[in-house]
N, C-alpha and C. Protein backbone atom coordinates (compact mmCIF):
# COMPACT_ATOMS: atom_id res chain seq x y z
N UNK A 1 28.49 41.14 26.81
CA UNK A 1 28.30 39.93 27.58
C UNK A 1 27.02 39.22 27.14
N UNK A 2 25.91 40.30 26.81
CA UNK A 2 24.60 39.68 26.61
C UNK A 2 24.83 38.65 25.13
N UNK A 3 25.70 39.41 24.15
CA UNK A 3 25.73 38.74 22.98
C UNK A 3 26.67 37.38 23.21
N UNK A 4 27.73 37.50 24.16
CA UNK A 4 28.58 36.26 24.14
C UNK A 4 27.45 34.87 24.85
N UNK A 5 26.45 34.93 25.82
CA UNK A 5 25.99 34.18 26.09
C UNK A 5 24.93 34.16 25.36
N UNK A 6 24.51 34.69 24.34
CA UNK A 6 23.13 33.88 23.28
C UNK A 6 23.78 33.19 22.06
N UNK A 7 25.85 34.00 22.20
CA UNK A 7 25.82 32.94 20.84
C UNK A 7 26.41 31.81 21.46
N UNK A 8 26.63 31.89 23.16
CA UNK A 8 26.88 30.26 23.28
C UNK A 8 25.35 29.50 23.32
N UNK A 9 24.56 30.29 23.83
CA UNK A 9 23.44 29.12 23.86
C UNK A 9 22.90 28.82 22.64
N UNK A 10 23.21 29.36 21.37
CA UNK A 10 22.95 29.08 19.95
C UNK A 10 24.09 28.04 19.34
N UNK A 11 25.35 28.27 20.26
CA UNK A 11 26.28 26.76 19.77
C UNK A 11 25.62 25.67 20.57
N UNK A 12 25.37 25.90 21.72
CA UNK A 12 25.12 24.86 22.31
C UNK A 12 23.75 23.87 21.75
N UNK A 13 22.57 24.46 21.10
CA UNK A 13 21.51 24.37 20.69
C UNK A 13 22.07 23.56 19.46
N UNK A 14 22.57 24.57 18.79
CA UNK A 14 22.51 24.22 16.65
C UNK A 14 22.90 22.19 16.93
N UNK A 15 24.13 22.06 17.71
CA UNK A 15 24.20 20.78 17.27
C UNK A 15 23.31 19.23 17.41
N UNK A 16 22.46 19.76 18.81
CA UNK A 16 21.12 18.84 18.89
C UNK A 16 20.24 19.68 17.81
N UNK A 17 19.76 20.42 17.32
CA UNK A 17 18.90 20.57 15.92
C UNK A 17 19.45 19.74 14.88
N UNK A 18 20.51 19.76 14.77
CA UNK A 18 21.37 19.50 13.59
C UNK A 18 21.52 18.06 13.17
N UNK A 19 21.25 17.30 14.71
CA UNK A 19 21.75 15.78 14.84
C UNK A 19 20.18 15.37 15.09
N UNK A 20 19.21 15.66 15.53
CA UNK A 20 18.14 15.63 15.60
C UNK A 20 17.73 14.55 14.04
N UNK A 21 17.13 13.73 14.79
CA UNK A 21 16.96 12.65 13.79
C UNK A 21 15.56 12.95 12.68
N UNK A 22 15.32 12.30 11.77
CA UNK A 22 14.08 13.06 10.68
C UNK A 22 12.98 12.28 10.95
N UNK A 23 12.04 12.50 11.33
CA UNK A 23 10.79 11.54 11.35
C UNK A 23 10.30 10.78 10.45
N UNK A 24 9.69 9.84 10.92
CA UNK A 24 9.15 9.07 9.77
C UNK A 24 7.87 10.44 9.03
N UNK A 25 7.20 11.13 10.14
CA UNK A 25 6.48 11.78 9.66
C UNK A 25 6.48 13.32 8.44
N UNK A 26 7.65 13.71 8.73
CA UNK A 26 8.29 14.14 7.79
C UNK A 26 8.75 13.99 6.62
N UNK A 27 9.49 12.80 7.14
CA UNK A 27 10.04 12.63 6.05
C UNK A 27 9.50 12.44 4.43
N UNK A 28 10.57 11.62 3.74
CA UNK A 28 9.96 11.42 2.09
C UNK A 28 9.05 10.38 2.48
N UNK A 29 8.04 10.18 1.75
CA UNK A 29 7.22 9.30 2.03
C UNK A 29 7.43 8.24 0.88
N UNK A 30 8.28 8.43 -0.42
CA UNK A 30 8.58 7.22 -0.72
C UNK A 30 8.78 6.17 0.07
N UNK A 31 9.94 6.62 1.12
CA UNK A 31 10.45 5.35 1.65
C UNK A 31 9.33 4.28 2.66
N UNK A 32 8.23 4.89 2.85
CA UNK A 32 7.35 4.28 3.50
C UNK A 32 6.62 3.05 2.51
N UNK A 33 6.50 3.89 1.60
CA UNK A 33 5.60 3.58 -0.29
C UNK A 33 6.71 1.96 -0.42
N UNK A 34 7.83 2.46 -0.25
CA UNK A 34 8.92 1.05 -0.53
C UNK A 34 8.48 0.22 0.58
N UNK A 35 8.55 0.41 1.70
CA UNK A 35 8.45 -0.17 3.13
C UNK A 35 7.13 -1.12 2.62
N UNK A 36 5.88 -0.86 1.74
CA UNK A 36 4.72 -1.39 1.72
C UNK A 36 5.14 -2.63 0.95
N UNK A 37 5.82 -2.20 -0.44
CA UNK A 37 5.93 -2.79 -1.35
C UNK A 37 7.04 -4.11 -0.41
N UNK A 38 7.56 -3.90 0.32
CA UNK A 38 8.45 -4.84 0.70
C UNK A 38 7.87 -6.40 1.93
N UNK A 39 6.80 -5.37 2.12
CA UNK A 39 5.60 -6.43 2.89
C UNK A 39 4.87 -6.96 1.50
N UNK A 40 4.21 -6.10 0.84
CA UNK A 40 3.79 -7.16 -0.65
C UNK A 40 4.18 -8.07 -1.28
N UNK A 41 5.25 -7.64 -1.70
CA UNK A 41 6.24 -8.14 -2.69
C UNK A 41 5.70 -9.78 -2.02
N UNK A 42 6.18 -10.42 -0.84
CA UNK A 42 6.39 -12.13 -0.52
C UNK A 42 4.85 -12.61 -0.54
N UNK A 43 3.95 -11.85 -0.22
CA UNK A 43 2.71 -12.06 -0.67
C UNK A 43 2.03 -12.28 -2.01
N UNK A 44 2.84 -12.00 -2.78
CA UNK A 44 2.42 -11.82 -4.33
C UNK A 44 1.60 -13.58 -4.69
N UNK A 45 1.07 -13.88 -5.06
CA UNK A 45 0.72 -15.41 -5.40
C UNK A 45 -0.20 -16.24 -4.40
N UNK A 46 -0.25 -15.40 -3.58
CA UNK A 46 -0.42 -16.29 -2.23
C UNK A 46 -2.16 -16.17 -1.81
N UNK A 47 -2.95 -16.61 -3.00
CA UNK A 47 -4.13 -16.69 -2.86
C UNK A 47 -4.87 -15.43 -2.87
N UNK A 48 -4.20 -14.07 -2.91
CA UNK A 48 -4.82 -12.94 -3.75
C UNK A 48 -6.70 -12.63 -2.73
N UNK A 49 -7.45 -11.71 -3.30
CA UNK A 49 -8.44 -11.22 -2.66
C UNK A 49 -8.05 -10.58 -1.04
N UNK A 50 -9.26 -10.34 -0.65
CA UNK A 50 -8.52 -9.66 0.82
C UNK A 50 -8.04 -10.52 1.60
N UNK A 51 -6.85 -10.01 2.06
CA UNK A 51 -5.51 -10.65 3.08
C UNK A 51 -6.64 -10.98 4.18
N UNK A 52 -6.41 -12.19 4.39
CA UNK A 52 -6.28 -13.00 5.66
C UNK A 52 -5.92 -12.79 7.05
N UNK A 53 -6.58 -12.92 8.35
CA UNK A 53 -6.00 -11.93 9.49
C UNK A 53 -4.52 -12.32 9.81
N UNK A 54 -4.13 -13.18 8.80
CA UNK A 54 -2.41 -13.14 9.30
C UNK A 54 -1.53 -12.03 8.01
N UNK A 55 -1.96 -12.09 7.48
CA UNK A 55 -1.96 -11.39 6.39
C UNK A 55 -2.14 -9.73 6.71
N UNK A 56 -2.77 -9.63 7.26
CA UNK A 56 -3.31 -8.13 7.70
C UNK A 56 -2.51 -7.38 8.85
N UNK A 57 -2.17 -8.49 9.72
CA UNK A 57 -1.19 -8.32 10.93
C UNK A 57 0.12 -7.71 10.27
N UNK A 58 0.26 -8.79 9.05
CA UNK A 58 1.94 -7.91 8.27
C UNK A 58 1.76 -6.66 7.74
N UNK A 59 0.64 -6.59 6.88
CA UNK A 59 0.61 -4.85 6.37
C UNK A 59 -0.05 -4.11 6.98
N UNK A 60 -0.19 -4.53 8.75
CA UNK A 60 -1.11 -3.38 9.50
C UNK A 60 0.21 -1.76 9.70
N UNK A 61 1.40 -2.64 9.95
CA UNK A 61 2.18 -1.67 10.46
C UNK A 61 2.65 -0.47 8.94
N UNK A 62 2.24 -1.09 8.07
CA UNK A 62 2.81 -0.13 6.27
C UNK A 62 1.09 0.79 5.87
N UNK A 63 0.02 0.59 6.57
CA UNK A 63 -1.15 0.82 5.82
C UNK A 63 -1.46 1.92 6.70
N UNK A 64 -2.45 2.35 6.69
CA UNK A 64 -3.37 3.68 7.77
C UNK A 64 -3.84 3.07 8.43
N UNK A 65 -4.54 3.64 9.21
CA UNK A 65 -5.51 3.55 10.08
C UNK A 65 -6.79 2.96 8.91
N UNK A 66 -7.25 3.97 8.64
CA UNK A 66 -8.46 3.79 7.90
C UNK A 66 -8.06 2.53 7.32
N UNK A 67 -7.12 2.31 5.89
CA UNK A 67 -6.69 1.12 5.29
C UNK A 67 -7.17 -0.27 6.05
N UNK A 68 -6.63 0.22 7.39
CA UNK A 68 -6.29 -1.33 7.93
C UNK A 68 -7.82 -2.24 8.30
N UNK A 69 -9.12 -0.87 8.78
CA UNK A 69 -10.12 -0.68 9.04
C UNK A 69 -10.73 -1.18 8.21
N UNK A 70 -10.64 -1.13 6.83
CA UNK A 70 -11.44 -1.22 5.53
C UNK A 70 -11.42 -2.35 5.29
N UNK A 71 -9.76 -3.57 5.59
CA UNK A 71 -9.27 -4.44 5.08
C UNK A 71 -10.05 -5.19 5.88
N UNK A 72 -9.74 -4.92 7.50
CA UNK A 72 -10.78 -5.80 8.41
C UNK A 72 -12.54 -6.33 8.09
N UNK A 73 -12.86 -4.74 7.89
CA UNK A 73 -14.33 -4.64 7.79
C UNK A 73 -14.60 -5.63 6.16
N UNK A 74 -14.05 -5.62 5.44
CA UNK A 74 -14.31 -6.40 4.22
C UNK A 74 -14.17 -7.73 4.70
N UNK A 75 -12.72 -8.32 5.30
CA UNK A 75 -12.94 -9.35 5.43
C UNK A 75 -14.02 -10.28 6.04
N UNK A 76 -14.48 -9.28 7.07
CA UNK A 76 -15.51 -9.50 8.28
C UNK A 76 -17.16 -9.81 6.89
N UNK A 77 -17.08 -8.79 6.10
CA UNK A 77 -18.43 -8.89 5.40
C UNK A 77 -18.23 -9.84 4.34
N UNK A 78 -17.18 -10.45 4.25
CA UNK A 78 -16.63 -12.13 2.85
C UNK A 78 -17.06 -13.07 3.64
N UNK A 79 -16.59 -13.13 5.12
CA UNK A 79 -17.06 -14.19 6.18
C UNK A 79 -18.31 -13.94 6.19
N UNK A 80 -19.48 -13.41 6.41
CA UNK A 80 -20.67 -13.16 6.10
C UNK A 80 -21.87 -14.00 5.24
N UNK A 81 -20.74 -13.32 4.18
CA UNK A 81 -21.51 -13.63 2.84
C UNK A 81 -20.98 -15.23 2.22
N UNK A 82 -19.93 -15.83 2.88
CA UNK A 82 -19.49 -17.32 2.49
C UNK A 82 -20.57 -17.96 4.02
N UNK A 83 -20.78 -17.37 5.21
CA UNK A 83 -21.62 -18.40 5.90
C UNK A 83 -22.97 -18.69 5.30
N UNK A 84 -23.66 -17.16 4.65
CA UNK A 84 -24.87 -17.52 4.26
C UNK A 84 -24.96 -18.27 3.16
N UNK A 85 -23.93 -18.30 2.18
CA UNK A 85 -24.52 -18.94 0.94
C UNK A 85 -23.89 -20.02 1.36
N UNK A 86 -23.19 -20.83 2.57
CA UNK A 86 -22.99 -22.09 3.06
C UNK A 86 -21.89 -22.34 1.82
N UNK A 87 -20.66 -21.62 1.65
CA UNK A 87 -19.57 -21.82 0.36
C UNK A 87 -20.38 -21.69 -0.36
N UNK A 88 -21.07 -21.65 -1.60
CA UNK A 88 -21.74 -21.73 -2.50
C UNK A 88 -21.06 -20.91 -4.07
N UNK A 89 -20.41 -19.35 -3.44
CA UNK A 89 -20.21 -18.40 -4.01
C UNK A 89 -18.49 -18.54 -3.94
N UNK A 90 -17.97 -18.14 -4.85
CA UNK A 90 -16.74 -17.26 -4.51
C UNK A 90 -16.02 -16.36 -4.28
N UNK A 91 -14.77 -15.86 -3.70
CA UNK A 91 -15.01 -14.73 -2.93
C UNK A 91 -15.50 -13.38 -3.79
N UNK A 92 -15.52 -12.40 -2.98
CA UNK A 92 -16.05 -11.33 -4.17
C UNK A 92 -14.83 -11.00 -4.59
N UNK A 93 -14.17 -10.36 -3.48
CA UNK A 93 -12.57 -9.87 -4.62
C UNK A 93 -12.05 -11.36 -4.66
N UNK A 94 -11.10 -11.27 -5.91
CA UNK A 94 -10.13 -12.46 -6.27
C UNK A 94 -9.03 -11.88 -6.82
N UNK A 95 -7.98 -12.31 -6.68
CA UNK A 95 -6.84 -11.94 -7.45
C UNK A 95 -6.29 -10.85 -6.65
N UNK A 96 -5.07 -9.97 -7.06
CA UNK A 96 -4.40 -8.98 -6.23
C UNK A 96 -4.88 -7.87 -6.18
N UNK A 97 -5.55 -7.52 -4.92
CA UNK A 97 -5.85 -6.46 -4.68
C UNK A 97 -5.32 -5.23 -4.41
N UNK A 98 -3.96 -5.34 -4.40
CA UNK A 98 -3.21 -4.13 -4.28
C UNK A 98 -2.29 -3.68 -5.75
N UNK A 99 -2.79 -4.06 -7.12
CA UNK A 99 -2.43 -3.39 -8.27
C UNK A 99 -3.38 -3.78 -8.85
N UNK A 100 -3.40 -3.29 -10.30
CA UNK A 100 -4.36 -3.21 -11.41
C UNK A 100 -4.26 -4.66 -12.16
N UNK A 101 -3.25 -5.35 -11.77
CA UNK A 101 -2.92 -6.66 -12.53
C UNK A 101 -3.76 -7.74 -11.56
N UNK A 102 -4.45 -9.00 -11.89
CA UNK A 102 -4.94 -9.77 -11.32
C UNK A 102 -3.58 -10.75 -10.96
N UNK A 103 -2.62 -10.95 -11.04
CA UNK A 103 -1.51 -11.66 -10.98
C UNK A 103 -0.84 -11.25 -9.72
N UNK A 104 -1.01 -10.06 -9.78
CA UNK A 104 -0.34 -9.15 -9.03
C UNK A 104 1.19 -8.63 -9.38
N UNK A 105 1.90 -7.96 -8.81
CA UNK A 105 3.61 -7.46 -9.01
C UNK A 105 4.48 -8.12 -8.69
N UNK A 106 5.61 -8.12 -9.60
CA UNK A 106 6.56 -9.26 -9.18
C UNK A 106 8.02 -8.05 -9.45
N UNK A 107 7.60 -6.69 -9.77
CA UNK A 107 8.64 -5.90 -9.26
C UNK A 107 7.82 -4.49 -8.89
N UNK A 108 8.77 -3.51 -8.84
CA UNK A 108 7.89 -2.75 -8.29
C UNK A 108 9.46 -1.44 -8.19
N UNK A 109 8.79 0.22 -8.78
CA UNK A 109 9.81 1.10 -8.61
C UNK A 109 8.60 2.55 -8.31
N UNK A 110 9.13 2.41 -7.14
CA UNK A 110 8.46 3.94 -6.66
C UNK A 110 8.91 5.20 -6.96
N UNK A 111 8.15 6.40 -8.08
CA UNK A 111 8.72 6.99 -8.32
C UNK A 111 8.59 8.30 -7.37
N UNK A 112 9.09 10.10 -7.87
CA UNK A 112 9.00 10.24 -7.20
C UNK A 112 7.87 11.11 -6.69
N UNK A 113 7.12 11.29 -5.14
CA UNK A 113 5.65 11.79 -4.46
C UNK A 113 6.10 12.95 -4.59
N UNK A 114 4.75 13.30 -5.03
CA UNK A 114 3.96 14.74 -5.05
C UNK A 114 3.28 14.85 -3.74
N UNK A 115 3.15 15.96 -2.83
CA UNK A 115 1.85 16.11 -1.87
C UNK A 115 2.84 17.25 -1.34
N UNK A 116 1.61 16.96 0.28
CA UNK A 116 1.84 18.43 1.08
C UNK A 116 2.19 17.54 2.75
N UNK A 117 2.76 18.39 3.33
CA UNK A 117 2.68 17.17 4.87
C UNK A 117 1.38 16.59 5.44
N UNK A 118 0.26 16.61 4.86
CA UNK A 118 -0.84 15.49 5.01
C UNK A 118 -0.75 14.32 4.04
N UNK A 119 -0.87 14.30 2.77
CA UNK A 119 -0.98 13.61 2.10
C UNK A 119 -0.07 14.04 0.66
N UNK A 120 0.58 12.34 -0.07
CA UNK A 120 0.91 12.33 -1.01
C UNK A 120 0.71 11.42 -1.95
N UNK A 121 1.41 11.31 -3.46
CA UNK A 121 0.83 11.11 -4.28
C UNK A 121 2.09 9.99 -4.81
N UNK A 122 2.26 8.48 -4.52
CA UNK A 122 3.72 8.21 -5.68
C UNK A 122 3.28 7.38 -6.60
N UNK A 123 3.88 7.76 -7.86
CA UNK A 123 3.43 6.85 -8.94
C UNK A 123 4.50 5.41 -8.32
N UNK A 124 3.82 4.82 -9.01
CA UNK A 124 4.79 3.07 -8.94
C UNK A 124 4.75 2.59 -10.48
N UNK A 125 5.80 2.40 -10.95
CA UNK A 125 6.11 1.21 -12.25
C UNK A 125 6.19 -0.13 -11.75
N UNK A 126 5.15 -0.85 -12.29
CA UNK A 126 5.23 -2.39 -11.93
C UNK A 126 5.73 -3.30 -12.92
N UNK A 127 5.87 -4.56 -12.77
CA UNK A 127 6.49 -5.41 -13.67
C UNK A 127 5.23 -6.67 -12.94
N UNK A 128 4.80 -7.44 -13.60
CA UNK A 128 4.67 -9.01 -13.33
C UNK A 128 5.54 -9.94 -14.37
N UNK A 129 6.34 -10.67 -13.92
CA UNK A 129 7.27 -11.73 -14.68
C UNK A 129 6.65 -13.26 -14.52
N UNK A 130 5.88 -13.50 -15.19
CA UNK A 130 5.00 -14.87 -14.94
C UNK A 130 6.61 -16.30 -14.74
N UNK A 131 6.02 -16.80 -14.04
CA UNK A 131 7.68 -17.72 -14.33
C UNK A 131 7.74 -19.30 -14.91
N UNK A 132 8.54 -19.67 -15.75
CA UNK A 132 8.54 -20.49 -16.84
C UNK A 132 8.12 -21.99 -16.80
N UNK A 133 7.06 -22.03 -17.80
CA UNK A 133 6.60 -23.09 -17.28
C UNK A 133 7.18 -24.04 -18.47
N UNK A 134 7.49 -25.52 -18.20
CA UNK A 134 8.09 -26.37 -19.18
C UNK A 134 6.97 -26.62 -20.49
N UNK A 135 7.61 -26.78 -21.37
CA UNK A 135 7.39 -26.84 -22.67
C UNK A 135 6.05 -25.57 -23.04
N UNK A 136 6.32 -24.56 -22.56
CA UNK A 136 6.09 -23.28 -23.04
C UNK A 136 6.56 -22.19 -23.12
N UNK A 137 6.21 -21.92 -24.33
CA UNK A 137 7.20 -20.56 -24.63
C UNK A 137 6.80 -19.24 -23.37
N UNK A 138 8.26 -18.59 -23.10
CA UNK A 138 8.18 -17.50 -22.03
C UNK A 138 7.06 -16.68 -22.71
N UNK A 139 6.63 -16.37 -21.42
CA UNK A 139 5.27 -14.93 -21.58
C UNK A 139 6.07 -13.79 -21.24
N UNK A 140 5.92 -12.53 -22.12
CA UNK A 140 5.92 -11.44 -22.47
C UNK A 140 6.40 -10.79 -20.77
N UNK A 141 6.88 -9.77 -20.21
CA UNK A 141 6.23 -9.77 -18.89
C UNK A 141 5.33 -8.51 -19.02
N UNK A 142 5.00 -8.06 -18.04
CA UNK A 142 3.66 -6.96 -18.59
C UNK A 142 3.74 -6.20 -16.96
N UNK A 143 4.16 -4.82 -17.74
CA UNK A 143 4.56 -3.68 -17.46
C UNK A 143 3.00 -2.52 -17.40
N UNK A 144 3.46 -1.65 -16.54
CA UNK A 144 2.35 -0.87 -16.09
C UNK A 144 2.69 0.00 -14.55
N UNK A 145 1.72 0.73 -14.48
CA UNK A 145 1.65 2.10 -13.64
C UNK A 145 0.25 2.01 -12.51
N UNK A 146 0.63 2.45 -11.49
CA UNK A 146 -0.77 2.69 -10.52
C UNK A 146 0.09 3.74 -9.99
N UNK A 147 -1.13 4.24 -8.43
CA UNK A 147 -0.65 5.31 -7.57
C UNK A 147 -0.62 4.39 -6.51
N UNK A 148 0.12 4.80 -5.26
CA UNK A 148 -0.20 4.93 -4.16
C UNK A 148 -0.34 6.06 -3.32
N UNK A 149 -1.19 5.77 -2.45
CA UNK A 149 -1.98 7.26 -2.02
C UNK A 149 -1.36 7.04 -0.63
N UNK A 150 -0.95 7.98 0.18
CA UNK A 150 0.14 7.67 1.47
C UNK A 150 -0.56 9.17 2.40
N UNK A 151 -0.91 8.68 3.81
CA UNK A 151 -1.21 9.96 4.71
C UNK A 151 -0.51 10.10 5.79
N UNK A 152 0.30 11.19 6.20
CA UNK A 152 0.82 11.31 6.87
C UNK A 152 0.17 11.38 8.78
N UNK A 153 0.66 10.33 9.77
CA UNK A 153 -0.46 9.77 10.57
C UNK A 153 0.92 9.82 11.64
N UNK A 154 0.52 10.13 12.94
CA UNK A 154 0.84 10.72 13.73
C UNK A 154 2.31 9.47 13.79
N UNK A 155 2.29 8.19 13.69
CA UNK A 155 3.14 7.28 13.13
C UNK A 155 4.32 7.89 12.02
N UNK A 156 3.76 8.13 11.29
CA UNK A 156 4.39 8.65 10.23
C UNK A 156 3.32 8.67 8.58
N UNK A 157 4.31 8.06 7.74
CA UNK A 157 3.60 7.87 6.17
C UNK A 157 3.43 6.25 6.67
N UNK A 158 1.73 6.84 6.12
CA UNK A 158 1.03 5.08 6.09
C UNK A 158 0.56 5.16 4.40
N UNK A 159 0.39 3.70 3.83
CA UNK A 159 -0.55 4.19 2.86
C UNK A 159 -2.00 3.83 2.86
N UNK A 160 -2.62 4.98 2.43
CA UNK A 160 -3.96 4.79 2.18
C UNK A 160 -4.74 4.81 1.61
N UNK A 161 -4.35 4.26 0.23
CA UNK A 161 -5.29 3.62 -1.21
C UNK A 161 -4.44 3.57 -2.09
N UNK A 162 -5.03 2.54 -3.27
CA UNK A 162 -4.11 2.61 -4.64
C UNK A 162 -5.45 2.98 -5.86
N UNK A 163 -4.54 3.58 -6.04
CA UNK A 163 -5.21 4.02 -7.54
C UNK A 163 -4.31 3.07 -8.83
N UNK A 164 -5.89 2.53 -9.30
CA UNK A 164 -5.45 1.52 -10.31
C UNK A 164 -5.48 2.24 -11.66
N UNK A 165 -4.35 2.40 -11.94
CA UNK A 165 -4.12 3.44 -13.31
C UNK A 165 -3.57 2.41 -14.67
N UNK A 166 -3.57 0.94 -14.53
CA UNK A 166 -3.25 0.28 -15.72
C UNK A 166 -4.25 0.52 -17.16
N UNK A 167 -5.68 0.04 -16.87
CA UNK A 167 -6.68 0.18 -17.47
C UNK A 167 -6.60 -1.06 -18.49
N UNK A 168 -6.22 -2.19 -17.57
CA UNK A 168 -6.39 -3.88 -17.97
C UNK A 168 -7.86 -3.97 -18.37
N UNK A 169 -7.76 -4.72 -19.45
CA UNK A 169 -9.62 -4.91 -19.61
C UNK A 169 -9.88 -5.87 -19.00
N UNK A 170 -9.55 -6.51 -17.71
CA UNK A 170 -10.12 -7.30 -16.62
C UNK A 170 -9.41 -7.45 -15.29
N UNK A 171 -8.51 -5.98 -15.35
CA UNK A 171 -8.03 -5.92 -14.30
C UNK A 171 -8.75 -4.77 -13.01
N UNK A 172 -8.18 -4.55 -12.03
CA UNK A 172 -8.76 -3.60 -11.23
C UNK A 172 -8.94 -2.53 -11.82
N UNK A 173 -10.20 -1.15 -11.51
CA UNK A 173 -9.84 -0.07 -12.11
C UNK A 173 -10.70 0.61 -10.78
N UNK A 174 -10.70 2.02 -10.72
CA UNK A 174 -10.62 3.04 -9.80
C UNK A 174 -9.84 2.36 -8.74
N UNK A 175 -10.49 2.85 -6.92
CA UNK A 175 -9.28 2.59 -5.94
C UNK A 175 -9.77 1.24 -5.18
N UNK A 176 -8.78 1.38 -4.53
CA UNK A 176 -9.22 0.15 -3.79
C UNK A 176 -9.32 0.17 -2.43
N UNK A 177 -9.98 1.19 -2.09
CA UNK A 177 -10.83 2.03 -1.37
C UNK A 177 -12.41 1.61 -1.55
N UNK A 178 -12.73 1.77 -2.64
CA UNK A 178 -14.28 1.62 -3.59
C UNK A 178 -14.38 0.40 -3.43
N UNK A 179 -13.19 -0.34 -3.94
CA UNK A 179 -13.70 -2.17 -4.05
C UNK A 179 -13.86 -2.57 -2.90
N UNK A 180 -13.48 -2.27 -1.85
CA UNK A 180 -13.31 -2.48 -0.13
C UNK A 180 -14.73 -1.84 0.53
N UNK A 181 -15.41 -0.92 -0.18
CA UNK A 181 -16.63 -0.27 0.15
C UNK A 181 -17.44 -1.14 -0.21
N UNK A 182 -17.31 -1.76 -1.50
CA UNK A 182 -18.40 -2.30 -2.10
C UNK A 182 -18.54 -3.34 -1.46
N UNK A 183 -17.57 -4.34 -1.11
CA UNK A 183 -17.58 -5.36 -0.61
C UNK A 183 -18.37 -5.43 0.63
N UNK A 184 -18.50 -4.56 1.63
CA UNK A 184 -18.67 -4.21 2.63
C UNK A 184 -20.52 -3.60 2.62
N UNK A 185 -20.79 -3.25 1.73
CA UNK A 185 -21.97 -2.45 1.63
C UNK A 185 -22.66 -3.66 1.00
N UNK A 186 -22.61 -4.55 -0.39
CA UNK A 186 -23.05 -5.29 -0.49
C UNK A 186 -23.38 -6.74 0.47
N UNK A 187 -22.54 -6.99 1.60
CA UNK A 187 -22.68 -7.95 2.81
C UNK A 187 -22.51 -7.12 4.46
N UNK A 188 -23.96 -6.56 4.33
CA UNK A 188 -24.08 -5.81 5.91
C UNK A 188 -23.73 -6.96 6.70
């Protein structure tokens, strides 16, 4: 009798385990890594350097905690440093801050993460496709690699830095983590 009622309460159990839905926190964290790229992606062109507080509102829900913190606090120290020099200067970051290309990505393939349930690792293949301008010949498009760095946050997978792995000779290089520090440390 004892065994007939533990293997009903083990039928009764297995099929809520079974149907039990997968967390974001669990889960693959590519699909989060895509989730970012899909808030980027319409941003691409759109005046570049650190996002704007409307701007920030869209990739608050794809970024970390920390990320979102960093993005704020920079912007807060650009406003700073444009009141004192009364415009004078331009901004410190320019161009796309979330790849190694100053253009920024105009595709984007997440491959596949390495990590542990805190943190992981996905490479991304990028593309920029410059688009055709009359009476010039098409540009090349220009292909390349970064990381995104993704932490697993009580939310789920946020990401939280890119590692600029192109090695453009005037594009971003280490994270963009550092460039977000600097910005910030250079305008207390």
């Amino acid at each position: 009798m004892k065994q007939a009622v533990f293997f009903l309460a083990l039928m009764l159990a297995t099929p809520v385990i079974a149907q039990a839905p997968m967390t974001p926190a669990t889960g693959d964290p590519a699909a989060p890594a895509n989730a970012f790229y899909a808030v980027y992606g319409p941003q691409v062109g759109k005046g570049g350097g650190i996002p704007d507080a409307a701007a920030r509102l869209r990739y608050s829900a794809v970024l970390s905690p920390r990320l979102n913190k960093q993005l704020a606090d920079a912007a807060a120290a650009q406003r700073r440093l444009t009141a004192k020099v009364k415009n004078a200067v331009p901004p410190m970051l320019e161009g796309d801050i979330f790849s190694s290309l100053f253009e920024g990505a105009t595709g984007w393939k997440v491959g596949t993460c390495q990590g542990d349930a805190a943190a992981a690792r996905c490479p991304v293949a990028l593309t920029h496709v410059s688009p055709p301008v009359a009476g010039r010949p098409p540009v090349k498009p220009a292909n390349w690699s970064d990381t995104v760095l993704l932490t697993n946050t009580p939310q789920g997978w946020k990401v939280d830095d890119v590692i600029y792995d192109a090695g453009f000779a005037f594009g971003n290089t280490g994270r963009l983590s550092a460039m977000l520090r600097m910005v910030v440390a250079s305008n207390p």
